[in-house]
PDB file of N, CA and C in Angstrom:
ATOM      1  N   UNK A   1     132.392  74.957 150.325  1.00  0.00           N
ATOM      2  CA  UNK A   1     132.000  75.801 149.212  1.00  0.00           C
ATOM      3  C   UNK A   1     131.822  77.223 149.730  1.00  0.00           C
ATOM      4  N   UNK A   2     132.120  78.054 148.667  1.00  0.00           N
ATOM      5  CA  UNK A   2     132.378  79.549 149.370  1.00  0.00           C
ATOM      6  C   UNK A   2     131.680  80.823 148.017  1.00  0.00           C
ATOM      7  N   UNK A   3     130.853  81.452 148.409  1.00  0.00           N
ATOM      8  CA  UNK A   3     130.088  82.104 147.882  1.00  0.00           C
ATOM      9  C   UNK A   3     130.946  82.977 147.132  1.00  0.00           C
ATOM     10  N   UNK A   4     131.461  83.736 145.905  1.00  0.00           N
ATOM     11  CA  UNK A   4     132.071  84.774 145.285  1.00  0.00           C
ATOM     12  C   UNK A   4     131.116  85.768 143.978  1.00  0.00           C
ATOM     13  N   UNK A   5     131.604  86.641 143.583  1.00  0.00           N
ATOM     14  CA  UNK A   5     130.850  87.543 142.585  1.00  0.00           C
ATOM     15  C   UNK A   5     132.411  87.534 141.409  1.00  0.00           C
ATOM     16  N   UNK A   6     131.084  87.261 141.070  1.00  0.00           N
ATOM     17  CA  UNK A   6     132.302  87.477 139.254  1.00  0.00           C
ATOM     18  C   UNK A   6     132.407  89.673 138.998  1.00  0.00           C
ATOM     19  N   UNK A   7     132.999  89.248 138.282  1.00  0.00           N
ATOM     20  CA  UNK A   7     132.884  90.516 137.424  1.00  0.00           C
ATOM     21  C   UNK A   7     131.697  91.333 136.937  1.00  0.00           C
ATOM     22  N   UNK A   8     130.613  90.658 136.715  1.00  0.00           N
ATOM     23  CA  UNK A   8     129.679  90.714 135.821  1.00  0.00           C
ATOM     24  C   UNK A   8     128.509  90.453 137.097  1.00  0.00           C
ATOM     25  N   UNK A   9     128.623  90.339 138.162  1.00  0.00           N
ATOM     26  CA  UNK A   9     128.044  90.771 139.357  1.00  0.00           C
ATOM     27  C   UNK A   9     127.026  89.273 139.405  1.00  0.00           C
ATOM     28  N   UNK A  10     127.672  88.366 138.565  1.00  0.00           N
ATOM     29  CA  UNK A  10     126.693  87.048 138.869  1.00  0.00           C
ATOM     30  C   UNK A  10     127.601  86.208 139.937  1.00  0.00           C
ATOM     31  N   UNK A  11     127.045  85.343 140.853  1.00  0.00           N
ATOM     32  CA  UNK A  11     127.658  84.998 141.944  1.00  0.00           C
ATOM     33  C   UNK A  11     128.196  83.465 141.424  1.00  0.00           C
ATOM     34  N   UNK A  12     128.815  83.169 141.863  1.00  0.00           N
ATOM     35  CA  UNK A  12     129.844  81.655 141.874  1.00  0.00           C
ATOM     36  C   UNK A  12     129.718  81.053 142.965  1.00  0.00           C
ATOM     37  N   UNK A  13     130.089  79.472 143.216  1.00  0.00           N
ATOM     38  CA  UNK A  13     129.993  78.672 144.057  1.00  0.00           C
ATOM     39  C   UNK A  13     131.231  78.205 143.976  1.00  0.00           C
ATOM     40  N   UNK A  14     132.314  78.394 144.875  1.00  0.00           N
ATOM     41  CA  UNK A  14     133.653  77.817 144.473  1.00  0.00           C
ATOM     42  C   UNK A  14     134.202  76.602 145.624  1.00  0.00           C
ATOM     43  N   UNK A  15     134.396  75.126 145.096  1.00  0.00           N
ATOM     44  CA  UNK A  15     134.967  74.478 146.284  1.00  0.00           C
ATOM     45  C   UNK A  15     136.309  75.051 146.629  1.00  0.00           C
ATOM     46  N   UNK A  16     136.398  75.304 147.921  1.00  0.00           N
ATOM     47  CA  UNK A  16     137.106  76.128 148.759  1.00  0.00           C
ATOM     48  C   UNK A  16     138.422  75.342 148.693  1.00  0.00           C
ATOM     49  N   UNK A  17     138.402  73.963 148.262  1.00  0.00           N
ATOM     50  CA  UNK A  17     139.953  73.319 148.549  1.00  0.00           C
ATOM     51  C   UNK A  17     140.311  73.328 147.420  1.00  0.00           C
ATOM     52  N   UNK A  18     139.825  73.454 146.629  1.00  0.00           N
ATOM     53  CA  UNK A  18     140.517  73.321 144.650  1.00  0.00           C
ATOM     54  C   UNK A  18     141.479  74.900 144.809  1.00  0.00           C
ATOM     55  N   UNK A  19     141.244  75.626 145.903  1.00  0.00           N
ATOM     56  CA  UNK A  19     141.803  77.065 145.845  1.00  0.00           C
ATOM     57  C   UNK A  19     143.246  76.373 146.009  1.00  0.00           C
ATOM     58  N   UNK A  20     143.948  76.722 144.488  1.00  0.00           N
ATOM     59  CA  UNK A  20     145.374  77.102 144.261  1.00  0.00           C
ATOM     60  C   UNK A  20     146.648  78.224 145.301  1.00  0.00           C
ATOM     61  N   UNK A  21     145.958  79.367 144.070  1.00  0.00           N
ATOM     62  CA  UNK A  21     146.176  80.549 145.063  1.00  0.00           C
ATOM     63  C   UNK A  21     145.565  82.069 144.703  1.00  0.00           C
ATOM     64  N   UNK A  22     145.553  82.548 145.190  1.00  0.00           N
ATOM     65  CA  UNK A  22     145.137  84.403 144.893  1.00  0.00           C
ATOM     66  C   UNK A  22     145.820  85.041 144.248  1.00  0.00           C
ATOM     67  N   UNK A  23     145.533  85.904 143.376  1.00  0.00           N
ATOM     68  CA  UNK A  23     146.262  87.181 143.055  1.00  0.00           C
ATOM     69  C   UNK A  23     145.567  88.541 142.747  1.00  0.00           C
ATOM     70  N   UNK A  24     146.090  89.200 143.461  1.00  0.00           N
ATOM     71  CA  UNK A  24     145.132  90.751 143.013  1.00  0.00           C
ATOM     72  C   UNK A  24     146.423  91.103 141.471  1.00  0.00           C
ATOM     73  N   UNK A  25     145.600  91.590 141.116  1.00  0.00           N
ATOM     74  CA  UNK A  25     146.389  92.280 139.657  1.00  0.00           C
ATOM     75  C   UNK A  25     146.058  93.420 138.716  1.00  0.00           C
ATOM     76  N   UNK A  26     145.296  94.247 138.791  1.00  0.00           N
ATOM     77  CA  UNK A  26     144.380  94.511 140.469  1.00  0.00           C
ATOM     78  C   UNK A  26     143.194  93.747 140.959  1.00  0.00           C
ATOM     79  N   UNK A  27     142.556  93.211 139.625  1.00  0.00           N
ATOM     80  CA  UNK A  27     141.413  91.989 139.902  1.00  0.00           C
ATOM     81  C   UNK A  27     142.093  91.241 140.578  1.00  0.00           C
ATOM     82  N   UNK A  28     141.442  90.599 141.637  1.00  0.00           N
ATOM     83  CA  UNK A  28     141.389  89.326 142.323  1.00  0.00           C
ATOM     84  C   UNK A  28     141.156  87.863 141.238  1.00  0.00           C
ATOM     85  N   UNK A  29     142.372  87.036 141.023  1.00  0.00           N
ATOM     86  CA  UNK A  29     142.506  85.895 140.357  1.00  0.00           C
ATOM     87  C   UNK A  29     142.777  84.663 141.177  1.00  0.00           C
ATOM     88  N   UNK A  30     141.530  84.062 141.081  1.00  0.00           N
ATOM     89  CA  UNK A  30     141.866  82.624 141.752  1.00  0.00           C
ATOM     90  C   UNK A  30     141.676  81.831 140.602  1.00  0.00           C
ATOM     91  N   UNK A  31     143.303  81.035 141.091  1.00  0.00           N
ATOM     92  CA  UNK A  31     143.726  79.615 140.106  1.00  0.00           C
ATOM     93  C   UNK A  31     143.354  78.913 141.038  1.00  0.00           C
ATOM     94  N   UNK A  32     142.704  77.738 140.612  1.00  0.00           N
ATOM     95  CA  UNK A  32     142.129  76.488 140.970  1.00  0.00           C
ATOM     96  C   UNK A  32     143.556  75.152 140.922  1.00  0.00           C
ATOM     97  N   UNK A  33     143.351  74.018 141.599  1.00  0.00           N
ATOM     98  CA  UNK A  33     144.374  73.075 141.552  1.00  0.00           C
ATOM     99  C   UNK A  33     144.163  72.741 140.400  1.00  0.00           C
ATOM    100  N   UNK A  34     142.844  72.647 139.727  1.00  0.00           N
ATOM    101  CA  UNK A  34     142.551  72.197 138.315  1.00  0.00           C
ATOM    102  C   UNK A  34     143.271  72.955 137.226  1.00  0.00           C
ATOM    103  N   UNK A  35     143.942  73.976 137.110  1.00  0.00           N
ATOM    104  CA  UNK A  35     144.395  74.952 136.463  1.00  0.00           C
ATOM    105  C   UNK A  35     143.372  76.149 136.019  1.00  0.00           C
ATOM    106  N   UNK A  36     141.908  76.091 136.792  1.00  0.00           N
ATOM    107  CA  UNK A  36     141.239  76.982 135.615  1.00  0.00           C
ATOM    108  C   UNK A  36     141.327  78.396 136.949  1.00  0.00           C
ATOM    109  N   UNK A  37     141.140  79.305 136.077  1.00  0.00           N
ATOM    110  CA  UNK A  37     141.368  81.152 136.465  1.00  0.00           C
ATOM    111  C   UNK A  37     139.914  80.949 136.738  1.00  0.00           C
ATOM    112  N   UNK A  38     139.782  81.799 138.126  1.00  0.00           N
ATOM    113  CA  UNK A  38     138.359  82.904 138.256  1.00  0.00           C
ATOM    114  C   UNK A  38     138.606  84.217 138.848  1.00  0.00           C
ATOM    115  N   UNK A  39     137.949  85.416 137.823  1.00  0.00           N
ATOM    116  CA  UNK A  39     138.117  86.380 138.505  1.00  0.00           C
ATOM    117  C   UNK A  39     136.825  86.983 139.309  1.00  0.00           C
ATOM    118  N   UNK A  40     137.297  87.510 140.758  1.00  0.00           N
ATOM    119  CA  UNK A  40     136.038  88.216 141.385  1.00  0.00           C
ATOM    120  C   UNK A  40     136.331  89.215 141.924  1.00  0.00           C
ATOM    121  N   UNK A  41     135.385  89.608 142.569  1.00  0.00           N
ATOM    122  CA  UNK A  41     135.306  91.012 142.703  1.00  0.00           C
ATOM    123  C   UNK A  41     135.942  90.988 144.570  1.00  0.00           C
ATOM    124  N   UNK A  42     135.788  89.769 145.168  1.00  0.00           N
ATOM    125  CA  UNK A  42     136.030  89.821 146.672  1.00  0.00           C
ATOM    126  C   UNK A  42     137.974  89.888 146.360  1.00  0.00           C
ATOM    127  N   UNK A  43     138.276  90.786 147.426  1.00  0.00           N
ATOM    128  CA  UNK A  43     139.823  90.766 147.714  1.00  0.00           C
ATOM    129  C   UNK A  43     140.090  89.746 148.405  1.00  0.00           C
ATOM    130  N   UNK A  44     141.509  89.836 148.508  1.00  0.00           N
ATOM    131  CA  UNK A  44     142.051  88.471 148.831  1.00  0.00           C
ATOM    132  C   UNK A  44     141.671  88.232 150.985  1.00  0.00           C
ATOM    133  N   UNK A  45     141.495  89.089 151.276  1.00  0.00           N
ATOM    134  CA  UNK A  45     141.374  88.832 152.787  1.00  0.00           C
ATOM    135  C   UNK A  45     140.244  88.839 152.986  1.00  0.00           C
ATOM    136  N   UNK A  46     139.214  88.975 152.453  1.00  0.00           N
ATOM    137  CA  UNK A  46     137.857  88.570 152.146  1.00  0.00           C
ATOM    138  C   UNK A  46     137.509  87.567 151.490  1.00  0.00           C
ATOM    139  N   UNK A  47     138.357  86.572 151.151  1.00  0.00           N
ATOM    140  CA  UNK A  47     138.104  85.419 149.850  1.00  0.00           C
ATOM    141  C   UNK A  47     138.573  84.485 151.659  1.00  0.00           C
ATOM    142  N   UNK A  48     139.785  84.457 151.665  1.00  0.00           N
ATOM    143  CA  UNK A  48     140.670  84.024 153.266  1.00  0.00           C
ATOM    144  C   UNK A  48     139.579  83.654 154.412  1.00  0.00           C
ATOM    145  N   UNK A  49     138.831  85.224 154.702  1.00  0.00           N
ATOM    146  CA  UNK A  49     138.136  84.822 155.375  1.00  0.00           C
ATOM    147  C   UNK A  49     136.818  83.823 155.449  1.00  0.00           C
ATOM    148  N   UNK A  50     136.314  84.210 154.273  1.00  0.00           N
ATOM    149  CA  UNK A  50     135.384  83.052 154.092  1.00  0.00           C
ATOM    150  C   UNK A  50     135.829  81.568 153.950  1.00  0.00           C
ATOM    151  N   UNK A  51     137.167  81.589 153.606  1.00  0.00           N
ATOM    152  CA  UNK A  51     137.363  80.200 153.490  1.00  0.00           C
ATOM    153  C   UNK A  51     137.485  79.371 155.110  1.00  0.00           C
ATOM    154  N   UNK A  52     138.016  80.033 156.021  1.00  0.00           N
ATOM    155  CA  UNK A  52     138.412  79.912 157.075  1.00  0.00           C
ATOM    156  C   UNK A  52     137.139  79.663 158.331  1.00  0.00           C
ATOM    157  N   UNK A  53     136.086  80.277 157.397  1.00  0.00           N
ATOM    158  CA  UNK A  53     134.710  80.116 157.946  1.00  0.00           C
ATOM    159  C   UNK A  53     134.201  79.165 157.692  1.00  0.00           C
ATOM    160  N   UNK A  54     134.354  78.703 156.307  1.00  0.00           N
ATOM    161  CA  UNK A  54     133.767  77.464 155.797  1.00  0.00           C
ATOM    162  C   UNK A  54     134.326  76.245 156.436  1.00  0.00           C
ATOM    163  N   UNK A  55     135.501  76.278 156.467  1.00  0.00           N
ATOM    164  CA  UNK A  55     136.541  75.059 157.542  1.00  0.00           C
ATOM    165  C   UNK A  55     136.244  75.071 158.735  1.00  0.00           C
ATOM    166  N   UNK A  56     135.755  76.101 159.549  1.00  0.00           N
ATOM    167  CA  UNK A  56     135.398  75.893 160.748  1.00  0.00           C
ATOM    168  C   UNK A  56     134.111  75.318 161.084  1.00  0.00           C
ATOM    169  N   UNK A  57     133.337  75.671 160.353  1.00  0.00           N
ATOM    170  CA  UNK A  57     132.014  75.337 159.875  1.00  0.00           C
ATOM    171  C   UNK A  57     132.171  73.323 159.956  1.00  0.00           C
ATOM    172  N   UNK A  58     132.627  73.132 158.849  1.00  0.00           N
ATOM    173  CA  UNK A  58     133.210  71.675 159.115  1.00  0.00           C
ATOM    174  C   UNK A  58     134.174  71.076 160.246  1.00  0.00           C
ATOM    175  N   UNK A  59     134.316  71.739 161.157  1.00  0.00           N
ATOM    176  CA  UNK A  59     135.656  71.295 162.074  1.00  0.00           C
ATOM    177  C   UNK A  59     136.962  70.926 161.455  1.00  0.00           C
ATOM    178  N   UNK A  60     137.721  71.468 160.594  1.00  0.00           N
ATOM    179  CA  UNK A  60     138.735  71.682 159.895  1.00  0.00           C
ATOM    180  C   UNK A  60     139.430  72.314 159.825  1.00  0.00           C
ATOM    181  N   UNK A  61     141.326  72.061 160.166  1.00  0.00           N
ATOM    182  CA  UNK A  61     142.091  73.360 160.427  1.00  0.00           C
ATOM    183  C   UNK A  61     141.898  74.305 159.601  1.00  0.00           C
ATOM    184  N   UNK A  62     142.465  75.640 159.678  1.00  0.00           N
ATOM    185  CA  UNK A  62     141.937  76.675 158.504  1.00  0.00           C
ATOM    186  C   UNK A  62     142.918  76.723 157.455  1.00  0.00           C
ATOM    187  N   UNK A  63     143.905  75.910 157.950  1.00  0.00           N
ATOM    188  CA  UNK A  63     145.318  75.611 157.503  1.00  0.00           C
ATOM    189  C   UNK A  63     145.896  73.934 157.153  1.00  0.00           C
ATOM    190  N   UNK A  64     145.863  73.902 155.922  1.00  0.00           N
ATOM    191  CA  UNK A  64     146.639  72.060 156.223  1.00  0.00           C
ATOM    192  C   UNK A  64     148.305  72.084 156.182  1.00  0.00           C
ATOM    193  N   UNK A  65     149.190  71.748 156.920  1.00  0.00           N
ATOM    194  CA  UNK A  65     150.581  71.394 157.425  1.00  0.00           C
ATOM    195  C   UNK A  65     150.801  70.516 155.744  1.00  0.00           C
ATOM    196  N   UNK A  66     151.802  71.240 155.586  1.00  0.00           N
ATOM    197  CA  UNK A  66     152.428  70.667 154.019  1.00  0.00           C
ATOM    198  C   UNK A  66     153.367  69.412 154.386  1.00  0.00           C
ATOM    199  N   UNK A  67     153.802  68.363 153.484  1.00  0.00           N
ATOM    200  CA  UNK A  67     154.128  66.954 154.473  1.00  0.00           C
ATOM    201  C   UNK A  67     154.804  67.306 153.596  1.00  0.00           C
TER     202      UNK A  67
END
């Protein structure tokens, strides 16, 4: 789970593996595997990094190998 700020400067709790993918547009849009949109205020190499923290945190590549 990975800490984010909405728009509206209230914070979110997002599970870090439901992350789809990013898009700045210029907001930062994360689609979920679930299909749902969140927009925040963290850019995309700041969203990355925390995720990469959180996986390490667990002993988990920061990366999973697509089969």
């Amino acid at each position: 789970m990975i800490k984010l700020t909405r728009l509206n400067k209230s914070e979110i709790v997002v599970n870090a593996e439901l992350i789809q993918y990013i898009e700045e547009t210029p907001d930062t849009v994360i689609t979920l595997t679930t299909g749902n949109k969140i927009v925040v205020l963290e850019n995309t190499s700041d969203i990355i990094e925390k995720v990469i923290d959180f996986k390490r945190r667990l002993g988990q590549p920061a990366v999973q190998e697509e089969k």
